[in-house]
C-alpha atoms as a PDB file:
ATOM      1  CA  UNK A   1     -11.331  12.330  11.237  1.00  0.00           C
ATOM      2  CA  UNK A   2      -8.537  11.598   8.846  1.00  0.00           C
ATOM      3  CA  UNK A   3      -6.991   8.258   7.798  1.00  0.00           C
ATOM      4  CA  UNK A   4      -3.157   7.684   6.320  1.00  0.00           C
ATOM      5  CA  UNK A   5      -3.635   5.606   3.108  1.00  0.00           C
ATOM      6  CA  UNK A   6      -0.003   3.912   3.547  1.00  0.00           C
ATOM      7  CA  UNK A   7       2.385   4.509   6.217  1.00  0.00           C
ATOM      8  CA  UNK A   8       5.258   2.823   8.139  1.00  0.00           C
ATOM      9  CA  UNK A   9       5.840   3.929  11.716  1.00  0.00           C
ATOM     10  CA  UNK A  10       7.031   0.001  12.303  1.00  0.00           C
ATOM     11  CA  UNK A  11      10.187   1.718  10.933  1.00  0.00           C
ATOM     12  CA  UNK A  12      10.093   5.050  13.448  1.00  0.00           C
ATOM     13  CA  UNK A  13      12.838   5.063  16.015  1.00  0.00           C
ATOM     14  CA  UNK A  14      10.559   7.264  17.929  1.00  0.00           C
ATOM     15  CA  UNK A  15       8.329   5.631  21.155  1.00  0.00           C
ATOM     16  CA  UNK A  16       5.286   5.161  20.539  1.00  0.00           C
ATOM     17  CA  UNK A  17       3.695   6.812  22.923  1.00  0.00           C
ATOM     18  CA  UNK A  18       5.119   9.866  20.932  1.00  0.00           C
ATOM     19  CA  UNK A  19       3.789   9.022  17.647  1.00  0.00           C
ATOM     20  CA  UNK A  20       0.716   8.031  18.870  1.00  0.00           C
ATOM     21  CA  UNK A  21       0.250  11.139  20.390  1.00  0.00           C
ATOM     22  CA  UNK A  22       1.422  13.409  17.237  1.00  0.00           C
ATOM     23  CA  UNK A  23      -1.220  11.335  15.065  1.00  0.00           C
ATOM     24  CA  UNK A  24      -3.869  12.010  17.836  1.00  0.00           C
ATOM     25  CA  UNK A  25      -3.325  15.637  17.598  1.00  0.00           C
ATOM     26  CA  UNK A  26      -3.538  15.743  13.669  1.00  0.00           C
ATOM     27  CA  UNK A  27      -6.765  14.039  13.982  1.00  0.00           C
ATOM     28  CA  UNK A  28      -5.890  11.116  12.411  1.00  0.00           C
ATOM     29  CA  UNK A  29      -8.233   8.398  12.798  1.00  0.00           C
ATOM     30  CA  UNK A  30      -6.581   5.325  11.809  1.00  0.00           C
ATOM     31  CA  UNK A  31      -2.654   4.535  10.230  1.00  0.00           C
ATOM     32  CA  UNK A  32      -2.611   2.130   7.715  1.00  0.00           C
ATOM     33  CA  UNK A  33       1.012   0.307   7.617  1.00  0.00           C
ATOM     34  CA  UNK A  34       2.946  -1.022   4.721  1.00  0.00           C
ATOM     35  CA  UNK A  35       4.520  -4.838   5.360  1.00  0.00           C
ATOM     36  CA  UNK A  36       8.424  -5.080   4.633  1.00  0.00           C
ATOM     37  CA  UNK A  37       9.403  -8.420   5.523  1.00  0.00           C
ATOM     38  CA  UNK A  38       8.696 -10.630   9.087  1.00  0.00           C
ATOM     39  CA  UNK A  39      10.506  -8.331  11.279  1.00  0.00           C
ATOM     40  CA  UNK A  40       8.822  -5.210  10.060  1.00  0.00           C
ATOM     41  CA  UNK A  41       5.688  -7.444  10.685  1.00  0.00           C
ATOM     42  CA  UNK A  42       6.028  -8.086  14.473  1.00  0.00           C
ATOM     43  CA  UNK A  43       6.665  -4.704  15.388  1.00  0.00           C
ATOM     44  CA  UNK A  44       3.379  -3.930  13.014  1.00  0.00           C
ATOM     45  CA  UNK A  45       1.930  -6.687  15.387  1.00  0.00           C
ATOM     46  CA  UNK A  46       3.247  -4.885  18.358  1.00  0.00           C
ATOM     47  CA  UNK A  47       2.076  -1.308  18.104  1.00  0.00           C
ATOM     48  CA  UNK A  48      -1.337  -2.438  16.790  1.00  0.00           C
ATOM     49  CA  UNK A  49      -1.670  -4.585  19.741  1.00  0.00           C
ATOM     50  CA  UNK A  50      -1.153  -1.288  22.283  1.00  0.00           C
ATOM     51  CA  UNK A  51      -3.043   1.017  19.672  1.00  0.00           C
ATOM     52  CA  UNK A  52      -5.584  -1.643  17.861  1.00  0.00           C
ATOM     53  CA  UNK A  53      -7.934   1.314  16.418  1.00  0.00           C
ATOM     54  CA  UNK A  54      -5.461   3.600  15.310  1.00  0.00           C
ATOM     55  CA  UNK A  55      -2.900   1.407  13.680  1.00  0.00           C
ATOM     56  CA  UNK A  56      -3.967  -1.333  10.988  1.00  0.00           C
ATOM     57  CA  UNK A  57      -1.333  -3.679  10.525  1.00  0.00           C
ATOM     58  CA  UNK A  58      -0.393  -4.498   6.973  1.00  0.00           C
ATOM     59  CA  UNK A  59       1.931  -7.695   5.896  1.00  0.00           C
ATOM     60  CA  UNK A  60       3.884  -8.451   3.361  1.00  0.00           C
ATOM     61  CA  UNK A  61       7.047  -9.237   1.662  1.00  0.00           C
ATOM     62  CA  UNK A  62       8.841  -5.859  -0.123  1.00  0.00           C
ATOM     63  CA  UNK A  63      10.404  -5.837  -3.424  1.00  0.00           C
ATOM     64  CA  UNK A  64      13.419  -4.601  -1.786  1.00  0.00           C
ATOM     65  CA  UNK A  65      12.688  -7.297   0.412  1.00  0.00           C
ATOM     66  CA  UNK A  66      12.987 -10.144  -1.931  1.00  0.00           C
ATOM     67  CA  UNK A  67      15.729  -8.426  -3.482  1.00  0.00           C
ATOM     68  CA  UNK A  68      18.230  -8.810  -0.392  1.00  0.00           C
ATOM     69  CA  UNK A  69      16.853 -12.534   0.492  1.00  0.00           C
ATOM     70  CA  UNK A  70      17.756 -16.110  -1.241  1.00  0.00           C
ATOM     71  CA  UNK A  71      15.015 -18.378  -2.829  1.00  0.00           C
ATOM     72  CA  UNK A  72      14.955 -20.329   0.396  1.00  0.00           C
ATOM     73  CA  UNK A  73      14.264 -17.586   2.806  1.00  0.00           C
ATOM     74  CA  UNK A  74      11.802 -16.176   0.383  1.00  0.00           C
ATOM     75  CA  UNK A  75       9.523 -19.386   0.561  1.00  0.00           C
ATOM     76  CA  UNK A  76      10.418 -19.698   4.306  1.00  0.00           C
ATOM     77  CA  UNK A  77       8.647 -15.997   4.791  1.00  0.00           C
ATOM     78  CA  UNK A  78       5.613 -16.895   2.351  1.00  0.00           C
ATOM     79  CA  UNK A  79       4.875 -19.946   4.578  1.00  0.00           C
ATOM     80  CA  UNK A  80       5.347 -17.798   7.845  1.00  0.00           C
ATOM     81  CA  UNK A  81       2.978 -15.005   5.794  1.00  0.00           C
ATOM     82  CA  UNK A  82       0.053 -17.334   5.066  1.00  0.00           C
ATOM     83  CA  UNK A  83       0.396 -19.319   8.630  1.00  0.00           C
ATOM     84  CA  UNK A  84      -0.374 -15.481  10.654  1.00  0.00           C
ATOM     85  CA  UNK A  85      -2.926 -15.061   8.044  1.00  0.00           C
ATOM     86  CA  UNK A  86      -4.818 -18.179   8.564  1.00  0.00           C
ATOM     87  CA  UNK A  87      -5.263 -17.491  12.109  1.00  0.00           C
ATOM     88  CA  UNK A  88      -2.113 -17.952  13.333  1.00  0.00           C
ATOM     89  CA  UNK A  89      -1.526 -14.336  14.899  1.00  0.00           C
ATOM     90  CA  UNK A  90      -0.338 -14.688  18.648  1.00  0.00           C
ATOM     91  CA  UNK A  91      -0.947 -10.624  19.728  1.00  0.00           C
ATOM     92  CA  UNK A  92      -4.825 -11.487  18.435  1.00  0.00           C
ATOM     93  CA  UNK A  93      -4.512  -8.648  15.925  1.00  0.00           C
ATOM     94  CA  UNK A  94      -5.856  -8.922  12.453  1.00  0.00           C
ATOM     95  CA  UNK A  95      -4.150  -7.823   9.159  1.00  0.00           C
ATOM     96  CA  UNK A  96      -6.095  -5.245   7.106  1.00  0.00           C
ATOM     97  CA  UNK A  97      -4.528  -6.085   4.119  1.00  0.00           C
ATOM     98  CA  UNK A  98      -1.264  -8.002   2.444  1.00  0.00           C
ATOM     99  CA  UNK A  99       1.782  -5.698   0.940  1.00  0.00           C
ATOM    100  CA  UNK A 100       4.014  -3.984   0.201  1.00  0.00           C
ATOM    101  CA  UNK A 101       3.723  -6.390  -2.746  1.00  0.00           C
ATOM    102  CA  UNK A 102       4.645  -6.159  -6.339  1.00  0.00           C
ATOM    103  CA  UNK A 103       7.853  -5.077  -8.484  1.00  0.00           C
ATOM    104  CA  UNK A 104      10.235  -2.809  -8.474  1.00  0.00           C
ATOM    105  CA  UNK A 105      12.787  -2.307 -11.437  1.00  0.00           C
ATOM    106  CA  UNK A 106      13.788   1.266 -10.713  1.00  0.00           C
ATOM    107  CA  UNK A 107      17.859   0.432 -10.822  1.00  0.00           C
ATOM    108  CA  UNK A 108      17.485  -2.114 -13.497  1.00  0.00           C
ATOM    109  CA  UNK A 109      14.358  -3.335 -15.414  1.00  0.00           C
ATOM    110  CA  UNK A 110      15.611  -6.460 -16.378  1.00  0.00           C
ATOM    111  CA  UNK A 111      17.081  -7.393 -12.630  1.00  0.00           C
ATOM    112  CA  UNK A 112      14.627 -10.189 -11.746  1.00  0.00           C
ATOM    113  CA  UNK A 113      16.244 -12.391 -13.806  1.00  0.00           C
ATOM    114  CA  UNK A 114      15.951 -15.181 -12.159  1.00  0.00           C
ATOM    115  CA  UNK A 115      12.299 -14.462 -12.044  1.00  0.00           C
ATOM    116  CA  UNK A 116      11.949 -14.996  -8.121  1.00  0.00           C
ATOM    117  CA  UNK A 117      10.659 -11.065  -7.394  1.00  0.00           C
ATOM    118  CA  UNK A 118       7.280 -11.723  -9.827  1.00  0.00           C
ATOM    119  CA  UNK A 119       7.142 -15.262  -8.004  1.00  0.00           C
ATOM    120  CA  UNK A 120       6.661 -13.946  -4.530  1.00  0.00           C
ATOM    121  CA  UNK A 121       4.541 -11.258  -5.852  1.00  0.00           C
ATOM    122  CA  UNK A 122       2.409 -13.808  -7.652  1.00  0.00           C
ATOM    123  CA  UNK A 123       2.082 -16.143  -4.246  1.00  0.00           C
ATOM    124  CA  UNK A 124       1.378 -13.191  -2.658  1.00  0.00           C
ATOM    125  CA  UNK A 125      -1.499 -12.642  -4.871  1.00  0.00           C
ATOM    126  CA  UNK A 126      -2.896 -15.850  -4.456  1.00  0.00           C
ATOM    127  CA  UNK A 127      -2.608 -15.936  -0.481  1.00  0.00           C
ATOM    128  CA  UNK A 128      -4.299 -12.568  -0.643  1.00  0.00           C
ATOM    129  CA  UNK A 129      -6.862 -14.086  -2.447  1.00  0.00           C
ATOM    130  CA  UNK A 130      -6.755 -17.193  -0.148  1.00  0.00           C
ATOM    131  CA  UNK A 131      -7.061 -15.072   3.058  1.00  0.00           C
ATOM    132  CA  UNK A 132      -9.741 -12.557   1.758  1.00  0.00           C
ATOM    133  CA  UNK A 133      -7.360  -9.462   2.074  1.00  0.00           C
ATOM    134  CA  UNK A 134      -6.816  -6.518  -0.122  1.00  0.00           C
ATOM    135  CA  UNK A 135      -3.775  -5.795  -1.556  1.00  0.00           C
ATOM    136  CA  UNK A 136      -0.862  -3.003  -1.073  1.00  0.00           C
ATOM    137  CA  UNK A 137       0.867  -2.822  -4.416  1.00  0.00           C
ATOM    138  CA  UNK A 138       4.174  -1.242  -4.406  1.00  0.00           C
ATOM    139  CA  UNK A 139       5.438  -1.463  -8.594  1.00  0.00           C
ATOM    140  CA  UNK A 140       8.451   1.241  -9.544  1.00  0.00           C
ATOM    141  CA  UNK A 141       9.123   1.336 -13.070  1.00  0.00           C
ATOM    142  CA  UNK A 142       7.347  -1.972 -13.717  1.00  0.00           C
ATOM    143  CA  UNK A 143       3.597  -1.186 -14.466  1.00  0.00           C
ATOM    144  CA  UNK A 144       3.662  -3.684 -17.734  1.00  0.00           C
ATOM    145  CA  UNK A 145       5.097  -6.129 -16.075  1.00  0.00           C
ATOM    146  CA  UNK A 146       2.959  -5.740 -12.678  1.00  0.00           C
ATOM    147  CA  UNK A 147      -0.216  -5.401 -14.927  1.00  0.00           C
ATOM    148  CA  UNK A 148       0.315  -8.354 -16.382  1.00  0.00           C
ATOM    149  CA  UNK A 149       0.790 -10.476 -14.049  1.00  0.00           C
ATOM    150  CA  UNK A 150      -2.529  -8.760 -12.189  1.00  0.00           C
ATOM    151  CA  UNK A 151      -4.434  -9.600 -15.288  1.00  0.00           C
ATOM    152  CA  UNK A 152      -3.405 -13.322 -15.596  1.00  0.00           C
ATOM    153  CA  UNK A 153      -4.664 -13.788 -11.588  1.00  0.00           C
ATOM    154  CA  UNK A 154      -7.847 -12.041 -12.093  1.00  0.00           C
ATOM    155  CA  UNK A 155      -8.897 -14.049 -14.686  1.00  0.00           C
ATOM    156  CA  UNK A 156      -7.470 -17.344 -12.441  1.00  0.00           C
ATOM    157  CA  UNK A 157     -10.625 -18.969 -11.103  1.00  0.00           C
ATOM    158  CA  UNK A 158     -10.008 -17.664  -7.869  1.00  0.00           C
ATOM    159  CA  UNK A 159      -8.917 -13.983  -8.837  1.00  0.00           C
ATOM    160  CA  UNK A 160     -12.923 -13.370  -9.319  1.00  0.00           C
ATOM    161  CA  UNK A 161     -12.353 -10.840 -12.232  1.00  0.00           C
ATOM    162  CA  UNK A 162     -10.232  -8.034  -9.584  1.00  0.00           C
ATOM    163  CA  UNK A 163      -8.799  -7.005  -6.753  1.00  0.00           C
ATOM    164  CA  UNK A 164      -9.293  -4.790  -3.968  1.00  0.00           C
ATOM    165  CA  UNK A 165      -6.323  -2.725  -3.139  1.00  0.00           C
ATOM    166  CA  UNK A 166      -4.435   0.303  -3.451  1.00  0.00           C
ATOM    167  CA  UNK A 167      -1.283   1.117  -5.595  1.00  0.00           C
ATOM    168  CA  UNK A 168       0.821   2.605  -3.181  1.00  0.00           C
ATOM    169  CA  UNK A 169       2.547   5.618  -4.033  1.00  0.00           C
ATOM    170  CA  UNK A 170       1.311   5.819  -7.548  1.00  0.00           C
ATOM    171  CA  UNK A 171       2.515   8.666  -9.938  1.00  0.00           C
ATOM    172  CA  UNK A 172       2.184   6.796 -13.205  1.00  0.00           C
ATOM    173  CA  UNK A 173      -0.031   8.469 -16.347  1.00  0.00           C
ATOM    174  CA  UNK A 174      -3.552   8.703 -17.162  1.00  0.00           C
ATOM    175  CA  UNK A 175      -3.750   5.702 -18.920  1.00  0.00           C
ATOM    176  CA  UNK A 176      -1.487   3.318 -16.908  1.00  0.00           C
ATOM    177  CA  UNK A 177      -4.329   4.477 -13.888  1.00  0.00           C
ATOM    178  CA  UNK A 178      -7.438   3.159 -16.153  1.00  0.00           C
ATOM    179  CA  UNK A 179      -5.578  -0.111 -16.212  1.00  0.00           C
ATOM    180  CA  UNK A 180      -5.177  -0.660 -12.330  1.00  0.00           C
ATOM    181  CA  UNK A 181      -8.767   1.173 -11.797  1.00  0.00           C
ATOM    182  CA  UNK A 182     -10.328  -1.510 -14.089  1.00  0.00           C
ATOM    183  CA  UNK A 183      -8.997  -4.479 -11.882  1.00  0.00           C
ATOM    184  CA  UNK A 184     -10.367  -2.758  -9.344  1.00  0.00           C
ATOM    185  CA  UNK A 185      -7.806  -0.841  -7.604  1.00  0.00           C
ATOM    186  CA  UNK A 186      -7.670   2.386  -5.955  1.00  0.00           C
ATOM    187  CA  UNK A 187      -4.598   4.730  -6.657  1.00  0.00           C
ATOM    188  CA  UNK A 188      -2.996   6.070  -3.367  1.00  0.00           C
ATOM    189  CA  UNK A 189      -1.041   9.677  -3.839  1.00  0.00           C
ATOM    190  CA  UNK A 190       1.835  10.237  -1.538  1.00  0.00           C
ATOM    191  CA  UNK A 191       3.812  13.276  -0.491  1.00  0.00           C
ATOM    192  CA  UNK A 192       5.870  13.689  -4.033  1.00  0.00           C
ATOM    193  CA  UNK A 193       3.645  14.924  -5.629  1.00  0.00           C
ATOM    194  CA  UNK A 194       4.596  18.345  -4.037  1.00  0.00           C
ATOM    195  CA  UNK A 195       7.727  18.127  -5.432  1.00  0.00           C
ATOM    196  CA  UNK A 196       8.156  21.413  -8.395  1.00  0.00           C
ATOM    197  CA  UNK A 197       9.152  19.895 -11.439  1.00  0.00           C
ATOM    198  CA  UNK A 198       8.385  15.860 -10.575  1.00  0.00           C
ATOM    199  CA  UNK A 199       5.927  13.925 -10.974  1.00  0.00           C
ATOM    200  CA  UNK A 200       4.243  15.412 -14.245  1.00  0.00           C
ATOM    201  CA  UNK A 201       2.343  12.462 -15.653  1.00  0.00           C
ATOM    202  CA  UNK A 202       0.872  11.951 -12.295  1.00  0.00           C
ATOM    203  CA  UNK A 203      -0.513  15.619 -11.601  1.00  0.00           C
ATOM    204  CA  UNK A 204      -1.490  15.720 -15.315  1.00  0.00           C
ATOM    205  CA  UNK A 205      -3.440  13.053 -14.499  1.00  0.00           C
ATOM    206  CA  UNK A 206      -5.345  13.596 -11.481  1.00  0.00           C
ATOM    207  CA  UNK A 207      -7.798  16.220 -12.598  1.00  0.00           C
ATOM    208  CA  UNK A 208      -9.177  13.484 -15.070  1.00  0.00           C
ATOM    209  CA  UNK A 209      -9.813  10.641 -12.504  1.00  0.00           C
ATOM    210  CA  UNK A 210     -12.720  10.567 -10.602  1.00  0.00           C
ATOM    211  CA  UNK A 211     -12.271  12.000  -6.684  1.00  0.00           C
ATOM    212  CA  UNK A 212     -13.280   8.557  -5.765  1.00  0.00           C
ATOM    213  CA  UNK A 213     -10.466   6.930  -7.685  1.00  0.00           C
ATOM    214  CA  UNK A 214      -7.709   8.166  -5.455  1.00  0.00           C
ATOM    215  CA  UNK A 215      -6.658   8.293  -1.843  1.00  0.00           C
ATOM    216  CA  UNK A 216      -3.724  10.013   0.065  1.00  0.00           C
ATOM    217  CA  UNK A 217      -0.704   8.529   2.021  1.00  0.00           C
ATOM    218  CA  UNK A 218       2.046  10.014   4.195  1.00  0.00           C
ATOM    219  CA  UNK A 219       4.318   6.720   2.988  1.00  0.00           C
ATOM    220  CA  UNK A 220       5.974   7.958   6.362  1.00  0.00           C
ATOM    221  CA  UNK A 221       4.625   8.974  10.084  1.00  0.00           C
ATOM    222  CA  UNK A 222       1.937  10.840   9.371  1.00  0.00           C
ATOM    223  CA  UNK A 223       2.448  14.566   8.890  1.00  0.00           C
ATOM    224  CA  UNK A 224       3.386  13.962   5.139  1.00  0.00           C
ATOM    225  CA  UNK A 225      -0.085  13.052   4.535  1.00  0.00           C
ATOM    226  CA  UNK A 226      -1.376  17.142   4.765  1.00  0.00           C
ATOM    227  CA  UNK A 227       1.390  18.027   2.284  1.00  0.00           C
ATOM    228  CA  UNK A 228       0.023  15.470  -0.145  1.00  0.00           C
ATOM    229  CA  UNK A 229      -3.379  16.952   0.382  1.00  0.00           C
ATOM    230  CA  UNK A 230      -2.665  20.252  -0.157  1.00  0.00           C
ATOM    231  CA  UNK A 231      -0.969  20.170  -3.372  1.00  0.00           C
ATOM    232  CA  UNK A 232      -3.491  17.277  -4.904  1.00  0.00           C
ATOM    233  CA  UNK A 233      -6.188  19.953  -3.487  1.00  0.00           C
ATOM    234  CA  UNK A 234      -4.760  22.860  -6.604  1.00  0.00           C
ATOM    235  CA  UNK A 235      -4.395  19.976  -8.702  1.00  0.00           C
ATOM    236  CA  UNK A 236      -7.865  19.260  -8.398  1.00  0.00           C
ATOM    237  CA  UNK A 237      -9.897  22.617  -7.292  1.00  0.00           C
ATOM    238  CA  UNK A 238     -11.140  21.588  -3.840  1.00  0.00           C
ATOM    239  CA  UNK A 239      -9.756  21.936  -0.920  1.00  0.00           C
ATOM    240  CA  UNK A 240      -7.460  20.251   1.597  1.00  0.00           C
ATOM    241  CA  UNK A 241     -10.112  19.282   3.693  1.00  0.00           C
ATOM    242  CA  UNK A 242     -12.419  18.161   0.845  1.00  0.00           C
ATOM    243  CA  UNK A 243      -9.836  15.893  -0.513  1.00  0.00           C
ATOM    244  CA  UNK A 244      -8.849  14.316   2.761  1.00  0.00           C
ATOM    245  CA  UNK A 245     -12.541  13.619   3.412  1.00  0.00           C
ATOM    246  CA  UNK A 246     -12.895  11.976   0.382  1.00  0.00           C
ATOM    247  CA  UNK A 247      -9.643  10.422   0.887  1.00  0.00           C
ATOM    248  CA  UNK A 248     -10.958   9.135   4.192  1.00  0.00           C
ATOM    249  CA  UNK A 249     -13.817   7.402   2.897  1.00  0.00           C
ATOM    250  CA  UNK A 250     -12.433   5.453   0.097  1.00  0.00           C
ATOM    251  CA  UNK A 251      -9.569   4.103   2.420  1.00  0.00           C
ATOM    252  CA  UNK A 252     -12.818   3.259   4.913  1.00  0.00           C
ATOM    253  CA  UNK A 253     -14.352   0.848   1.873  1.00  0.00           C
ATOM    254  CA  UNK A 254     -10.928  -0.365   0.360  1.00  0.00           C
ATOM    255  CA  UNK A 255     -10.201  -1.849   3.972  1.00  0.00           C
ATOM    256  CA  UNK A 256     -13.698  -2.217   5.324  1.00  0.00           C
ATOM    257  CA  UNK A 257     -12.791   0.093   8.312  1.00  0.00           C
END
C-alpha cells in the first residue's frame, strides 16, 4: 500500500466520492493533507470524517495564509487552531499533524517586515509542541531564517532538543538537508523534481541522504506522487516501487500511522 507524504484534496473541486475512488485504485493507503487556513480546515474535517482511514487531516495556518490576513485575524485563527487541537474537534476526527507552517520569502525576502509571518510560525511551533503533533513545514527561499527560528525552539525547554515533521516540498542542497535532518526532520520530495533542468541542488543531493531520510508527496490529488517516485527512483538506483515502500514507511513513523 502506498501513502501521499503531503497533499491537498480539501482544495479539489472534484466529489469526493471521485477522488476517493481514483486514490483507491492507485493503491493508496492513506492521504496526508496540508492545513491552509480555518476554511481549508473544515473541509479537511469533512472528508476525513466520511473517509477517516484514508485521509489524515492536517491543520495549520499557510504562509500565504498569514500573508493575506491582519494581525487580528491571525491571533483569532491561532486561538481557533489550539481550541480543535485540545479536544475541541466537533466531526470527532483527530489531526495527524500541524502545517503548512513556516516561511515563505519567494517574492521578497525581506517582506515580513513587520515580523508577524515568523510570529505565527513560532506559535505554531509551540502549540505543536503543546498538542504533541508533528509538524508540516512549508519554508520557500527562507531556510536561514526558518532554521533559526527551529533551533531557538528546540533548545526552549519544551522543544525537547527536535521535532518530528516533514519539510514539505523540499528541494534545498545537501547541506541545508543535514540541518533540518539534525532537528529531527524528515525531507518530503514532491513532483518537481521531474522537472529537466530544475531543481539541481535537490537531485544532487538525494543520492547522498540516507533512503530513510526522505519521503514522497503528490503536493496535489494523488497521481503526482508516482511521477515523484519515478524520477527520485534514477536519482537514486532503485526502483519506483522500492522508493515508495520506503517512502511508505517513514511517513507510517513520522505520523505514527
Amino acid at each position: 500500500m502506498i501513502i501521499d507524504a503531503h497533499a491537498h484534496l480539501a482544495q479539489s473541486k472534484r466529489r469526493i466520492e471521485e477522488l476517493v475512488a481514483e486514490l483507491r485504485a492507485l493503491g493508496m493507503e492513506a492521504s496526508i493533507q496540508g492545513g491552509v487556513g480555518p476554511e481549508d480546515w473544515d473541509r479537511q474535517l469533512e472528508l476525513a470524517r466520511l473517509e477517516p482511514r484514508l485521509i489524515r487531516p492536517v491543520l495549520g495556518l499557510h504562509p500565504w495564509w498569514v500573508l493575506e490576513h491582519t494581525e487580528s485575524q491571525c491571533r483569532e485563527a491561532l486561538a481557533d487552531l489550539e481550541q480543535r487541537l485540545s479536544g475541541g474537534l466537533s466531526s470527532g476526527v483527530r489531526p495527524v499533524a500541524l502545517g503548512e507552517l513556516g516561511l515563505d520569502y519567494f517574492r521578497d525576502e525581506t517582506r515580513d517586515a513587520s515580523g508577524l509571518e515568523k510570529e505565527v510560525f513560532e506559535a505554531q511551533l509551540q502549540i505543536a509542541v503543546r498538542a504533541g503533533l508533528p509538524v508540516v513545514l512549508h519554508v520557500v527561499h527562507a531556510h536561514e531564517a526558518a532554521l533559526q527560528i527551529l533551533g531557538q525552539a528546540s533548545r526552549s525547554p519544551e522543544g525537547g532538543g527536535g521535532f518530528r515533521g516533514l519539510v514539505h516540498a523540499f528541494s534545498g542542497s545537501y547541506e541545508v538537508a543535514r540541518q533540518y535532518l539534525a532537528l529531527g526532520l524528515k525531507l518530503s520530495i514532491g513532483p518537481g523534481i521531474a522537472q529537466p533542468g530544475r531543481f539541481k541542488q535537490l537531485k544532487a543531493a538525494l543520492p547522498r541522504l540516507s533512503p530513510s531520510d526522505w519521503v514522497l508527496e503528490s503536493d496535489g490529488e494523488g497521481p503526482e506522487l508516482f511521477r515523484a517516485a519515478r524520477a527520485a527512483a534514477v536519482l537514486v538506483g532503485r526502483s519506483a516501487d522500492e522508493v515508495l515502500e520506503q517512502s511508505g514507511e517513514g511517513v507510517r513513523a513520522v505520523f505514527q500511522l
